[in-house]
C-alpha atoms as a PDB file:
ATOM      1  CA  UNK A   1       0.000   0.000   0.000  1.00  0.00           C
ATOM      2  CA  UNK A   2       0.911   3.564  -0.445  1.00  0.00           C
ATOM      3  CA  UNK A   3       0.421   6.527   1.782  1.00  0.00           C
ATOM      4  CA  UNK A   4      -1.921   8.760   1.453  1.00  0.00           C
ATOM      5  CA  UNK A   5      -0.988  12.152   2.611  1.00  0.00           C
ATOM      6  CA  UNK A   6      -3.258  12.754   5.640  1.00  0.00           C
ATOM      7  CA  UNK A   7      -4.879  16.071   4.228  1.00  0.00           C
ATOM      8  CA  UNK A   8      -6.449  14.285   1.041  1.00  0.00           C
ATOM      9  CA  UNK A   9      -7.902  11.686   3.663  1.00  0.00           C
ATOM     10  CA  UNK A  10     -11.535  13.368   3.761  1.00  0.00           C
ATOM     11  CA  UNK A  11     -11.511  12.755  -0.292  1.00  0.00           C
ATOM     12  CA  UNK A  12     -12.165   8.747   0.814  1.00  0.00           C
ATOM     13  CA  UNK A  13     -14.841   9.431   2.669  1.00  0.00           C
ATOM     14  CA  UNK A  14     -16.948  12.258   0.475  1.00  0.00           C
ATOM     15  CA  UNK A  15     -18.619  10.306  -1.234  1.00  0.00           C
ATOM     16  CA  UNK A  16     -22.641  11.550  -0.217  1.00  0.00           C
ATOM     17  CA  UNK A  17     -25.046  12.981  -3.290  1.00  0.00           C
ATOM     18  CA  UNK A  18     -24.156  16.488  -3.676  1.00  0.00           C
ATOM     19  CA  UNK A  19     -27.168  18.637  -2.927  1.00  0.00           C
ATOM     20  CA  UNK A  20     -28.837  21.901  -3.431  1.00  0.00           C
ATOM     21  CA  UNK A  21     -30.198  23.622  -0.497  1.00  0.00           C
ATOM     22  CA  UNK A  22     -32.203  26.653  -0.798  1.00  0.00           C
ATOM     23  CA  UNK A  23     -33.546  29.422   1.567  1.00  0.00           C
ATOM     24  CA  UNK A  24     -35.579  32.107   1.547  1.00  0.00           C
ATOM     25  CA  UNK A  25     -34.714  35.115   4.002  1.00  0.00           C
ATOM     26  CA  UNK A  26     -38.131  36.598   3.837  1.00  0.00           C
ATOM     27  CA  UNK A  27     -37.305  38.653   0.444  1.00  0.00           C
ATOM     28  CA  UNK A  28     -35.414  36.605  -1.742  1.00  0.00           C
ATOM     29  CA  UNK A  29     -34.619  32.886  -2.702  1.00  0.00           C
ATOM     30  CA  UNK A  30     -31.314  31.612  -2.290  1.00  0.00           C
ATOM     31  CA  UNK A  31     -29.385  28.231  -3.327  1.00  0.00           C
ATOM     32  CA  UNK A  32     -26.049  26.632  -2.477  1.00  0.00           C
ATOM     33  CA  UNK A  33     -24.321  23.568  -3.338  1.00  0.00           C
ATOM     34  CA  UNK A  34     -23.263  21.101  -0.298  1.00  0.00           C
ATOM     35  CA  UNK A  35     -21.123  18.093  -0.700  1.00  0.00           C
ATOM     36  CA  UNK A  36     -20.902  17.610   3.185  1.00  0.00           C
ATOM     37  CA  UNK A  37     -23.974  15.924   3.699  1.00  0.00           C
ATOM     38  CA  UNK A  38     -25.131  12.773   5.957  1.00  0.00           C
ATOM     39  CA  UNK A  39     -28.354  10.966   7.488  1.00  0.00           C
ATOM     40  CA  UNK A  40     -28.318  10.895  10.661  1.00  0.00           C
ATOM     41  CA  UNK A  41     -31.161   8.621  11.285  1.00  0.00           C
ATOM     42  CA  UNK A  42     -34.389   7.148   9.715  1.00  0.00           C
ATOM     43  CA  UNK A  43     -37.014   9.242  10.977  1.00  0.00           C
ATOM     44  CA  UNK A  44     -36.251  11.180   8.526  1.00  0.00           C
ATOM     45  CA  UNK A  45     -33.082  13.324   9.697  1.00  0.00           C
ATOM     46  CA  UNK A  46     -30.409  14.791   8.229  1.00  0.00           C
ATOM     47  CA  UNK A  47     -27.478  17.104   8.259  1.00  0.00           C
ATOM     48  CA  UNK A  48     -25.135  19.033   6.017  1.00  0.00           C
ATOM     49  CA  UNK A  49     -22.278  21.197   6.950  1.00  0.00           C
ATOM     50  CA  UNK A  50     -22.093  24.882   5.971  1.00  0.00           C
ATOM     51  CA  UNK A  51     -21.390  28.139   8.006  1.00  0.00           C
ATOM     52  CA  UNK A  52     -21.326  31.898   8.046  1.00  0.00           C
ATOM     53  CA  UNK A  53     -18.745  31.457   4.772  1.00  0.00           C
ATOM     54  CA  UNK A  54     -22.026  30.784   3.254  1.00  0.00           C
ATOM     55  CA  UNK A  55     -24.442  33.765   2.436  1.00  0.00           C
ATOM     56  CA  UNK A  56     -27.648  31.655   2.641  1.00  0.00           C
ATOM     57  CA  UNK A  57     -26.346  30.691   6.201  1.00  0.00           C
ATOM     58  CA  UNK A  58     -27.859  33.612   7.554  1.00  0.00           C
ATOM     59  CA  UNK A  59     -30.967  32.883   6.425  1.00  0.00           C
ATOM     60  CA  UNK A  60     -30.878  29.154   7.239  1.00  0.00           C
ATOM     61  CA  UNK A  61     -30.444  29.842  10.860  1.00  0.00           C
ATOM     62  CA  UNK A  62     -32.989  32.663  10.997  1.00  0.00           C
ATOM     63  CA  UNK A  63     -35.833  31.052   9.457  1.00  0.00           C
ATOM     64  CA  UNK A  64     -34.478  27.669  10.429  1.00  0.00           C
ATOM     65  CA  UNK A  65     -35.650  25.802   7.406  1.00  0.00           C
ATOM     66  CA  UNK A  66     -34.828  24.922   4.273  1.00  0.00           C
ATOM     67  CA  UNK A  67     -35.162  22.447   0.981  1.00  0.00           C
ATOM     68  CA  UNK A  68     -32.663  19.739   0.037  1.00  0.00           C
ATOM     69  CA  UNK A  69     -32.894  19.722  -3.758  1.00  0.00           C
ATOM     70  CA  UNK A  70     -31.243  16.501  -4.752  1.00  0.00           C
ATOM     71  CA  UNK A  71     -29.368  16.975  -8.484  1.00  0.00           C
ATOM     72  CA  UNK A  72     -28.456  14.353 -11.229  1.00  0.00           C
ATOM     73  CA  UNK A  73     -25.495  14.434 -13.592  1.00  0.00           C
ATOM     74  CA  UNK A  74     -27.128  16.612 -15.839  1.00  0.00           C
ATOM     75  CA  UNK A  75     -27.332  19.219 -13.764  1.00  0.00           C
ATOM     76  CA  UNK A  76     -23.572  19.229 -12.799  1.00  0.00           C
ATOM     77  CA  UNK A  77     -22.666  22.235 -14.587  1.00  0.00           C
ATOM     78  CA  UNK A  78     -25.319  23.869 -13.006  1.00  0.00           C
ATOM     79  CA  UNK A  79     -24.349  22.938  -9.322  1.00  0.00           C
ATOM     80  CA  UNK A  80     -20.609  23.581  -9.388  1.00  0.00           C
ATOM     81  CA  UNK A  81     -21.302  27.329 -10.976  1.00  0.00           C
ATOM     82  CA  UNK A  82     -24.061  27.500  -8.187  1.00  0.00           C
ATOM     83  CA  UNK A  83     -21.419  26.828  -5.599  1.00  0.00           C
ATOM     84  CA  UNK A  84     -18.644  29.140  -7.485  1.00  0.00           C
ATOM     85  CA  UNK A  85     -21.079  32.472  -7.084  1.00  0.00           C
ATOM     86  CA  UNK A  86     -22.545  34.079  -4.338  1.00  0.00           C
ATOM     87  CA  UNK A  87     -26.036  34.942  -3.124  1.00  0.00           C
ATOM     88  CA  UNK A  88     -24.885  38.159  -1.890  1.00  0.00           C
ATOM     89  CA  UNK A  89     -25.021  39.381  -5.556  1.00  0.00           C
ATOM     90  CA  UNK A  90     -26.454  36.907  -8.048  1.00  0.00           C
ATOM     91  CA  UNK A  91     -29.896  35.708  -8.517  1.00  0.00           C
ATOM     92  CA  UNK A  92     -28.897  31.831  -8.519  1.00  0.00           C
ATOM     93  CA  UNK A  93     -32.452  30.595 -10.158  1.00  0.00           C
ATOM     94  CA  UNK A  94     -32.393  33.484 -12.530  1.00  0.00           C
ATOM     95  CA  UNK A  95     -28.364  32.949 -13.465  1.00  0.00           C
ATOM     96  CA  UNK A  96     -28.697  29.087 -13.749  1.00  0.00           C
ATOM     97  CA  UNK A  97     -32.164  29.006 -15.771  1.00  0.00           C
ATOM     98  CA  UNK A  98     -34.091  27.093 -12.446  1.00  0.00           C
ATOM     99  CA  UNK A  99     -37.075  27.010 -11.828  1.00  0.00           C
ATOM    100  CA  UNK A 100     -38.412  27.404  -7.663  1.00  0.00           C
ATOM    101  CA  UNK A 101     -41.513  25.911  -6.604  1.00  0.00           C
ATOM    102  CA  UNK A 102     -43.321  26.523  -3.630  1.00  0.00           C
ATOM    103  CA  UNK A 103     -43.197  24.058  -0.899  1.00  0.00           C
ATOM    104  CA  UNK A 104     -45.994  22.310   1.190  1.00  0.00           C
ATOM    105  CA  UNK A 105     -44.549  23.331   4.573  1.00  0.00           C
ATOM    106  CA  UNK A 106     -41.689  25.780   4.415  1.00  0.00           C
ATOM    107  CA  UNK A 107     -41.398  29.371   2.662  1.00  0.00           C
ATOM    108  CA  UNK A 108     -37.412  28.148   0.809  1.00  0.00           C
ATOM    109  CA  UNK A 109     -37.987  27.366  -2.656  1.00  0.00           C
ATOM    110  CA  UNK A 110     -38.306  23.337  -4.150  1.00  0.00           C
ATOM    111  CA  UNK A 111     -36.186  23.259  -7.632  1.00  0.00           C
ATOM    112  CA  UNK A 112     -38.377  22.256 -10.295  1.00  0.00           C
ATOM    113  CA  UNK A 113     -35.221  20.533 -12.139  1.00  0.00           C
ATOM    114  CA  UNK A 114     -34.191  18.573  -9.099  1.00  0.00           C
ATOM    115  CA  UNK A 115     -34.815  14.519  -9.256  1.00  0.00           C
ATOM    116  CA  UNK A 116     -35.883  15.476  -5.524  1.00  0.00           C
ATOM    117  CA  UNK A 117     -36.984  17.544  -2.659  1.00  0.00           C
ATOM    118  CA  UNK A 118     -36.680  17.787   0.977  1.00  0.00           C
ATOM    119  CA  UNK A 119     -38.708  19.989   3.192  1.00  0.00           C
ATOM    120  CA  UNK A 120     -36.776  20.592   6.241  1.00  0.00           C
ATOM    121  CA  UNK A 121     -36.834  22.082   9.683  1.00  0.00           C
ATOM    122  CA  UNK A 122     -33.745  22.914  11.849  1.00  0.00           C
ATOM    123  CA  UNK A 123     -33.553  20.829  14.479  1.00  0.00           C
ATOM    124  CA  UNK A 124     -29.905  21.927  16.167  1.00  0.00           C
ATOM    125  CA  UNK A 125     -26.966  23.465  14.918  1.00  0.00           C
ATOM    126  CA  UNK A 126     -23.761  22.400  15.942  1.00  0.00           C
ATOM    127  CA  UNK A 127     -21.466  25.336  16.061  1.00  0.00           C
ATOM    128  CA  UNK A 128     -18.664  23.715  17.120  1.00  0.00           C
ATOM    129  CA  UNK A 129     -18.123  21.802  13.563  1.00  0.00           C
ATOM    130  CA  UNK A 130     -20.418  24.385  11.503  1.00  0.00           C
ATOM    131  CA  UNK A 131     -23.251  20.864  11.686  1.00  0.00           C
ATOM    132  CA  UNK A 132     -26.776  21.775  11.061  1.00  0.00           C
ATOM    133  CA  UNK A 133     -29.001  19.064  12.012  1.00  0.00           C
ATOM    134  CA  UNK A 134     -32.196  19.225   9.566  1.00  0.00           C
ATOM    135  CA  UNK A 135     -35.918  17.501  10.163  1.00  0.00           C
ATOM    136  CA  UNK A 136     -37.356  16.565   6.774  1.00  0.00           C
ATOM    137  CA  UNK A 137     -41.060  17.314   7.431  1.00  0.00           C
ATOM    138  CA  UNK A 138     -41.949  17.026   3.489  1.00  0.00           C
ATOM    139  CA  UNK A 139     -40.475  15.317   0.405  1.00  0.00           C
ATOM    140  CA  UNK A 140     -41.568  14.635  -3.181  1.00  0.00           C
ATOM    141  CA  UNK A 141     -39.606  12.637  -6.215  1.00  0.00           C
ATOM    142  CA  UNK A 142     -40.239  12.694  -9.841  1.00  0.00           C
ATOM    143  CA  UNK A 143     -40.581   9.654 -10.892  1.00  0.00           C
ATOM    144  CA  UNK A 144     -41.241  10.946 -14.628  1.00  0.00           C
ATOM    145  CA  UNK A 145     -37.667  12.091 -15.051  1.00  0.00           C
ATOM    146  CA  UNK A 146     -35.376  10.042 -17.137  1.00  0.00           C
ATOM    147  CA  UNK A 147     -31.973  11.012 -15.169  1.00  0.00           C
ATOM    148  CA  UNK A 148     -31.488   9.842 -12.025  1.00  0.00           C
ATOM    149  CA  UNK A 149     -27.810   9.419 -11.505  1.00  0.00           C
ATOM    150  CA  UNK A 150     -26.921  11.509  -8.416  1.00  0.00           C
ATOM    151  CA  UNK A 151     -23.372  13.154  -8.125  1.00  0.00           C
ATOM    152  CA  UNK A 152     -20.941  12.395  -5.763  1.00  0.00           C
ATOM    153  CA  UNK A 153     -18.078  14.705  -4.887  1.00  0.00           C
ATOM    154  CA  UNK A 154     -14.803  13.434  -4.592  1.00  0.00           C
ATOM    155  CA  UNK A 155     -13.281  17.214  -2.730  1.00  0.00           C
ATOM    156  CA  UNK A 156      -9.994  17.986  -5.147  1.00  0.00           C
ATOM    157  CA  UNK A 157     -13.059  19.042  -8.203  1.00  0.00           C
ATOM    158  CA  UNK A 158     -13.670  15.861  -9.762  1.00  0.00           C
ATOM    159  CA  UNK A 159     -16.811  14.005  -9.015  1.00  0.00           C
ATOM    160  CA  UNK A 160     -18.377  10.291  -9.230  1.00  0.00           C
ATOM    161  CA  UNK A 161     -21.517   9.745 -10.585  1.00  0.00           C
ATOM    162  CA  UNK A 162     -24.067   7.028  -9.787  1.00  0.00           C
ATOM    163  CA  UNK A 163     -23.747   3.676 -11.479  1.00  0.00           C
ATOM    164  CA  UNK A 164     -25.686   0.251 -11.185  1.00  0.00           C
ATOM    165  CA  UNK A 165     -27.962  -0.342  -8.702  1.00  0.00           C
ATOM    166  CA  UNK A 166     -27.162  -3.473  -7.033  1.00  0.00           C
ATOM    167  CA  UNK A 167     -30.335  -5.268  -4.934  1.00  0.00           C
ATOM    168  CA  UNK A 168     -29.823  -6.716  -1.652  1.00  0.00           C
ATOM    169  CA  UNK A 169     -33.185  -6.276   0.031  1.00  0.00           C
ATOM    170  CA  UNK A 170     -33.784  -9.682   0.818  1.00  0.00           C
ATOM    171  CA  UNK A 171     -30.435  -9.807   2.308  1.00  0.00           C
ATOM    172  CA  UNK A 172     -30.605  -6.966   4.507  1.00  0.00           C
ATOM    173  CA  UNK A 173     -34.448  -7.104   5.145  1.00  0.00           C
ATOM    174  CA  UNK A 174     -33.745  -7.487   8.914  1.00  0.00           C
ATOM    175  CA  UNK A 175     -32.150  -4.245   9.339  1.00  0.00           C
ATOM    176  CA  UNK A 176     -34.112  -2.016   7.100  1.00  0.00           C
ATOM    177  CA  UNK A 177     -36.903   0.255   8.711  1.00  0.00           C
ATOM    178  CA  UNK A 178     -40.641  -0.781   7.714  1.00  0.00           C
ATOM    179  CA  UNK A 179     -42.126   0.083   4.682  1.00  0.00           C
ATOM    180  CA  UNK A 180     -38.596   0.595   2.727  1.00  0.00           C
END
């Protein structure tokens, strides 16, 4: 084996979708890409890790809610410029041709183009690692669109994208949570 030089050690273990997360700070919509992303349980709960570096942060812990849009690979253009600009000074949905829906529950934005969508409440944050823990309390799929490979990035600007699904239900059905 080889070493791996210890600072390209979290590039292992990125491997989560890539989402979009959008807020609204009671005038505008905003959107920003997050690699950083993990299920914390199956109820359903979430997090992602962003911080004041991020200018829908501000929003996201005022209103304490957002959307998880979930892309697919042909949208990958789209999410890395998303996450190369700032809300501060660009109309992301405008600048990237999306298109925001109005949620069930919360006020930020679904994306229309998204394979998916997440309601979600804030249910901590976790300053100490810039951790903000997120309820889903609403979440919708189309099941119409051809693309669903998700994208997976790797953290030195390349990415992985979905492949085969492999089935091991039957296998596993011990430990999966009813009704999945």
């Amino acid at each position: 084996m080889r070493q791996l030089k210890l600072g390209k050690a979290f590039t292992l273990m990125e491997s989560g979708p890539v989402v979009l997360v959008t807020t609204h700070d009671g005038q505008k919509d905003n959107i920003m890409t997050i690699s950083w992303t993990m299920v914390v349980d199956f109820t359903p709960v979430f997090a992602i890790t962003t911080g004041a570096w991020n200018h829908s942060f501000a929003a996201l812990r005022k209103n304490r809610e957002c959307v998880i849009a979930i892309p697919t690979v042909d949208m990958l253009d789209k999410v890395v410029g998303i996450g190369t600009c700032s809300g501060a000074d660009t109309d992301k949905f405008a600048r990237f041709k999306l298109t925001p829906v109005r949620g069930k529950v919360v006020a930020s934005p679904l994306i229309k183009e998204c394979l998916a969508n997440l309601e979600c409440k804030v249910i901590d944050i976790v300053r100490k690692h810039n951790i903000v823990v997120l309820e889903a309390v609403a979440a919708c799929i189309d099941t119409a669109r051809k693309e669903k490979r998700m994208i997976h990035a790797v953290g030195d600007g390349t990415f992985i994208v979905d492949g085969r699904r492999i089935d091991r239900r039957k296998m596993m059905a011990s430990r999966l949570p009813y009704g999945v």
